[in-house]
Structures are given as structure tokens and as C-alpha cells.
PDB file of N, CA and C in Angstrom:
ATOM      1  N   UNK A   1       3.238   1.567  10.753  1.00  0.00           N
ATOM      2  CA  UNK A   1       3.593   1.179   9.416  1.00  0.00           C
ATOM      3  C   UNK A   1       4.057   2.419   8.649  1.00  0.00           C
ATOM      4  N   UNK A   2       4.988   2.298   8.021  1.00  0.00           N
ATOM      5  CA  UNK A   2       5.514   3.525   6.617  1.00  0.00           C
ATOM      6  C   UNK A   2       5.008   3.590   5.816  1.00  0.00           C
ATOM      7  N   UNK A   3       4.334   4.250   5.246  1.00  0.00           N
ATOM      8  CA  UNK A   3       3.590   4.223   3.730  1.00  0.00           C
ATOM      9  C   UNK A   3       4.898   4.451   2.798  1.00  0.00           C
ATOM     10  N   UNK A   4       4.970   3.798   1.201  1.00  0.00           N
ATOM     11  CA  UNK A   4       5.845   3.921   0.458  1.00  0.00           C
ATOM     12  C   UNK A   4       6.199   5.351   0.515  1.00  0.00           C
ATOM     13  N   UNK A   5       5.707   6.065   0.442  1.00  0.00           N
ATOM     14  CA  UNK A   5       5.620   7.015  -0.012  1.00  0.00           C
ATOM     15  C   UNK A   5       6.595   8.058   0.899  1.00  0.00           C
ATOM     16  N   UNK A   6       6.690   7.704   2.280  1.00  0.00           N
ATOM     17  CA  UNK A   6       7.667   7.824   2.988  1.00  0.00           C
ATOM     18  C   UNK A   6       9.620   6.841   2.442  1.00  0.00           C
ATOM     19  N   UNK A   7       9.063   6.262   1.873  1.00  0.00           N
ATOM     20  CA  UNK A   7       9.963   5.122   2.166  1.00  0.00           C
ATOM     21  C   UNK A   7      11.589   5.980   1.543  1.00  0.00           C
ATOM     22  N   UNK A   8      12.767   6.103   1.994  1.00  0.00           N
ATOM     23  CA  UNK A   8      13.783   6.871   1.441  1.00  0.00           C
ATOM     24  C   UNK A   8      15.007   5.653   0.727  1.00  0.00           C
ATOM     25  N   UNK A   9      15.357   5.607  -0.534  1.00  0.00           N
ATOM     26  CA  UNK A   9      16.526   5.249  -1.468  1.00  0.00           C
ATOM     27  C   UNK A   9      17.727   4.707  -0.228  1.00  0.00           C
ATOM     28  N   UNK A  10      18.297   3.525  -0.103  1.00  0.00           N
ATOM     29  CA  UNK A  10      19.297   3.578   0.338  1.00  0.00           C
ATOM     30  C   UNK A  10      19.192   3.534   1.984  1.00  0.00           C
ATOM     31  N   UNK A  11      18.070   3.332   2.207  1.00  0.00           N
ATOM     32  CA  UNK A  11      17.639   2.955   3.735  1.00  0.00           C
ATOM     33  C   UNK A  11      17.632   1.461   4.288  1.00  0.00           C
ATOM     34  N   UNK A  12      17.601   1.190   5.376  1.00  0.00           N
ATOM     35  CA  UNK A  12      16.952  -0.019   6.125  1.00  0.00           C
ATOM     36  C   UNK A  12      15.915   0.203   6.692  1.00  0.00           C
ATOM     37  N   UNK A  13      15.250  -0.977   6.668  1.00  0.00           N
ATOM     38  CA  UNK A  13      13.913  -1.147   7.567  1.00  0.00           C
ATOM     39  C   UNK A  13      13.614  -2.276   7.915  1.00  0.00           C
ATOM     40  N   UNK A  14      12.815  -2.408   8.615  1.00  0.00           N
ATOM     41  CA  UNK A  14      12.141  -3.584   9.411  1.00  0.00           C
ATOM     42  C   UNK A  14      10.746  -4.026   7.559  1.00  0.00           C
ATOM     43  N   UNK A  15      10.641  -5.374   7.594  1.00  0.00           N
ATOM     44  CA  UNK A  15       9.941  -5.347   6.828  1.00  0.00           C
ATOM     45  C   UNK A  15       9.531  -7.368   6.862  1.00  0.00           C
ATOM     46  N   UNK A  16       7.943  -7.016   6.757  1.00  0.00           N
ATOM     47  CA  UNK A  16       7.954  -8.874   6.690  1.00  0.00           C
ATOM     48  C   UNK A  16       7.109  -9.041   5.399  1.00  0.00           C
ATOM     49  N   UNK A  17       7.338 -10.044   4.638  1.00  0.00           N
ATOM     50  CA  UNK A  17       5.893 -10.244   3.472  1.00  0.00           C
ATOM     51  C   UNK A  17       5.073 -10.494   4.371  1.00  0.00           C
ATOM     52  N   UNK A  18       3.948 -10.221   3.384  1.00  0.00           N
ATOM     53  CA  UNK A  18       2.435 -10.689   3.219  1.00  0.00           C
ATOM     54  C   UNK A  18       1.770 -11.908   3.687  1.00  0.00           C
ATOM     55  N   UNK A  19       1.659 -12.071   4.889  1.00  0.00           N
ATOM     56  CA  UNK A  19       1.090 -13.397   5.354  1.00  0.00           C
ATOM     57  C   UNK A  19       1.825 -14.103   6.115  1.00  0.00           C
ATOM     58  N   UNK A  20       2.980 -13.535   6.385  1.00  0.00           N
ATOM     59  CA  UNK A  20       3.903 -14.285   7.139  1.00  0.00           C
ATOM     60  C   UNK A  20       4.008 -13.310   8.464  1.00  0.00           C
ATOM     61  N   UNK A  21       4.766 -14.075   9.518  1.00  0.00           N
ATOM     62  CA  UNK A  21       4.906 -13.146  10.749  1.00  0.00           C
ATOM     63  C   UNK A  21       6.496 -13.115  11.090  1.00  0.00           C
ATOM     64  N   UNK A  22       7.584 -13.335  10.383  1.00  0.00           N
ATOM     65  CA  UNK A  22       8.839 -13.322  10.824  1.00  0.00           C
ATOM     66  C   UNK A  22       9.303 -11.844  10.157  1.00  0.00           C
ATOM     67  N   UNK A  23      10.052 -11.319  10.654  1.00  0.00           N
ATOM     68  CA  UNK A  23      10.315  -9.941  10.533  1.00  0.00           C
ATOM     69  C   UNK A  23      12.022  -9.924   9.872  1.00  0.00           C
ATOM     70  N   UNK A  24      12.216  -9.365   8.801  1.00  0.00           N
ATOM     71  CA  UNK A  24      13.887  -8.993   8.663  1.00  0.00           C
ATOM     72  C   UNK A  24      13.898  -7.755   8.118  1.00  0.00           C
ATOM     73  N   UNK A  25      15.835  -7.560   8.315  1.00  0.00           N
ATOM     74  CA  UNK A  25      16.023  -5.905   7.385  1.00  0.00           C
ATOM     75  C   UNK A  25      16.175  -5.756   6.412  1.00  0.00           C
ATOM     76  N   UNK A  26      15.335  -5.287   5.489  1.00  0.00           N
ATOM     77  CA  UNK A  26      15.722  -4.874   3.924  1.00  0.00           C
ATOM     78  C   UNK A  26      16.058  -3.432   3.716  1.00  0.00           C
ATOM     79  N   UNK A  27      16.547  -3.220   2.780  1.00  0.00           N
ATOM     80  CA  UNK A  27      16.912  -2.239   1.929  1.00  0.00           C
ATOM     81  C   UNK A  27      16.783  -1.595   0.634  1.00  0.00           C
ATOM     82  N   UNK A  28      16.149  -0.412   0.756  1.00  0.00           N
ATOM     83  CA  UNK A  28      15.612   0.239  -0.264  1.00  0.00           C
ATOM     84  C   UNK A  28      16.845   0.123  -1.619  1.00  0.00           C
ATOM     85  N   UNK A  29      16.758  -0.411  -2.578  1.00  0.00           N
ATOM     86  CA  UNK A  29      17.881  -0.505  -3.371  1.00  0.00           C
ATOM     87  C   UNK A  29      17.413   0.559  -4.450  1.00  0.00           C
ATOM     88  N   UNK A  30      18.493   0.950  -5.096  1.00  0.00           N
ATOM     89  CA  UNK A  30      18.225   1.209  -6.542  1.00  0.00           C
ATOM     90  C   UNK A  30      19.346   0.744  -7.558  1.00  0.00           C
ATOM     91  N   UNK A  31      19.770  -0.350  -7.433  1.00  0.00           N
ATOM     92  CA  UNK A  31      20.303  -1.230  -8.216  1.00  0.00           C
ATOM     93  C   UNK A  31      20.168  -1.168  -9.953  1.00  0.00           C
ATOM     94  N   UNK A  32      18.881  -1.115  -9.749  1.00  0.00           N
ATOM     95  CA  UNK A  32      18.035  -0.819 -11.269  1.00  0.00           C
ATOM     96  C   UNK A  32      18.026   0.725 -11.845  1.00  0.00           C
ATOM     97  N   UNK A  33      18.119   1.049 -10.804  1.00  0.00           N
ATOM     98  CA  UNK A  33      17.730   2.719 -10.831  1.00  0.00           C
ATOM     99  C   UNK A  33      17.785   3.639 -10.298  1.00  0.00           C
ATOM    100  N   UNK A  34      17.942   4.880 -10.491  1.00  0.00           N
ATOM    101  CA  UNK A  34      17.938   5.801  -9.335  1.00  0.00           C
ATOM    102  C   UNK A  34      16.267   6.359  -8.895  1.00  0.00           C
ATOM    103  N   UNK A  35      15.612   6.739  -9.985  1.00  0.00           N
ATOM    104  CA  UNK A  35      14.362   6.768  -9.942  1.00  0.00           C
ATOM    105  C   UNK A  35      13.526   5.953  -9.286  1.00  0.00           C
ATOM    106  N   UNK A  36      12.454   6.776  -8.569  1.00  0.00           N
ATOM    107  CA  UNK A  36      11.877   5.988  -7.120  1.00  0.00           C
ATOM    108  C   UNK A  36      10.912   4.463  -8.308  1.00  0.00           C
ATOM    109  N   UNK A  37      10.544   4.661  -9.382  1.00  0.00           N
ATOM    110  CA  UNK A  37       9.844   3.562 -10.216  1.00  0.00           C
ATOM    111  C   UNK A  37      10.585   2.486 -10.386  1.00  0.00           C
ATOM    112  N   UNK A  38      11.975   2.282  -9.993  1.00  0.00           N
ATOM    113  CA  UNK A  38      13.358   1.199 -10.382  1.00  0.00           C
ATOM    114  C   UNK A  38      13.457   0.485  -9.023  1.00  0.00           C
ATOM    115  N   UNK A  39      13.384   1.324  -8.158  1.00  0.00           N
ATOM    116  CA  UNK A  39      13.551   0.944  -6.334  1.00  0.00           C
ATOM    117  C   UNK A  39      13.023  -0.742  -6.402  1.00  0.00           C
ATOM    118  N   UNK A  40      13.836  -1.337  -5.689  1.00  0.00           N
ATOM    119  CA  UNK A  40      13.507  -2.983  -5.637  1.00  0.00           C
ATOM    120  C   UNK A  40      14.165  -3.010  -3.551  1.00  0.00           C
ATOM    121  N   UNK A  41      13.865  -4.011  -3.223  1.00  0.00           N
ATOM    122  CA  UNK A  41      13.518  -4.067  -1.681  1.00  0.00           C
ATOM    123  C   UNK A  41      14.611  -5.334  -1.495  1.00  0.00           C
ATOM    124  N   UNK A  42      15.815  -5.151  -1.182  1.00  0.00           N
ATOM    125  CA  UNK A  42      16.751  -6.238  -1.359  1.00  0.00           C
ATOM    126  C   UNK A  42      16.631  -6.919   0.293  1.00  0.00           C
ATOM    127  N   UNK A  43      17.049  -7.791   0.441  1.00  0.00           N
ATOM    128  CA  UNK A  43      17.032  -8.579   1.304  1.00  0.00           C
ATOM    129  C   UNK A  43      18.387  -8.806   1.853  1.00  0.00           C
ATOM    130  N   UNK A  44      18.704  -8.001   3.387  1.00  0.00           N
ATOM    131  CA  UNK A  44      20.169  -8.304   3.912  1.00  0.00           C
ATOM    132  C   UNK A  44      20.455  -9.728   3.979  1.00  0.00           C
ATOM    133  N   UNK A  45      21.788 -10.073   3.935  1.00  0.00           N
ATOM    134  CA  UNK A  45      22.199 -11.211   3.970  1.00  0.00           C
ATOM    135  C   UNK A  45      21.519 -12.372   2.545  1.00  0.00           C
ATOM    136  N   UNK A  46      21.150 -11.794   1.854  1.00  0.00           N
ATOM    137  CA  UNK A  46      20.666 -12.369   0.854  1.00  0.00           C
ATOM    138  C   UNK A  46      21.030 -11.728  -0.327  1.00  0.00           C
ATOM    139  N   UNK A  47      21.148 -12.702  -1.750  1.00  0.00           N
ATOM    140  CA  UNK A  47      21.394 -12.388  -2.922  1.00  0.00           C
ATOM    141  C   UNK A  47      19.725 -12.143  -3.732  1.00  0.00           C
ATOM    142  N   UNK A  48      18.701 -12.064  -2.905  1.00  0.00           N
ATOM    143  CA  UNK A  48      17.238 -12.442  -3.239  1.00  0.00           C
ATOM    144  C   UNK A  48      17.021 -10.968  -3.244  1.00  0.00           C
ATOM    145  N   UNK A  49      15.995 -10.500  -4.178  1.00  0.00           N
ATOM    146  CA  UNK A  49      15.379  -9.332  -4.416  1.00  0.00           C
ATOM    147  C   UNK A  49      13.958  -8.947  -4.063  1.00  0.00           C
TER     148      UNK A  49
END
């Protein structure tokens, strides 16, 4: 597992929610922001945040 704290702006990763077991790639966004406090976790192939 990555701790956030690793996590880098503008990356992909492997990532599943909380309770579920299906796995996809998201992306570290900063859409909102450049600052790591703005970072939102976008969802490839999706308009979902």
C-alpha cells in the first residue's frame, strides 16, 4: 500500500474504495489546486471525482 504521503500530483495508480474489491486507475488531480490540500483522486474513464 502507498501512504498519502507518498502519493505524487499528476500520477496514476491502482486504487479501490473502501469495502469493495474491484480495482481501477485513478489519478492524482489538482484540478482544484496545485497545493497537495486541493488534490482530488479522479477516476479514468470517468467524469466522477
Amino acid at each position: 500500500m502507498t501512504a498519502v504521503s507518498e502519493l505524487k500530483r499528476d500520477s496514476y495508480y491502482w486504487a479501490r474504495r473502501r469495502g469493495e474489491s474491484a480495482w481501477e486507475i485513478v489519478q492524482i488531480s489538482t484540478v482544484f489546486g496545485e497545493e497537495r490540500e486541493f488534490w482530488a483522486v479522479a477516476r479514468i474513464g470517468s467524469d466522477l471525482f
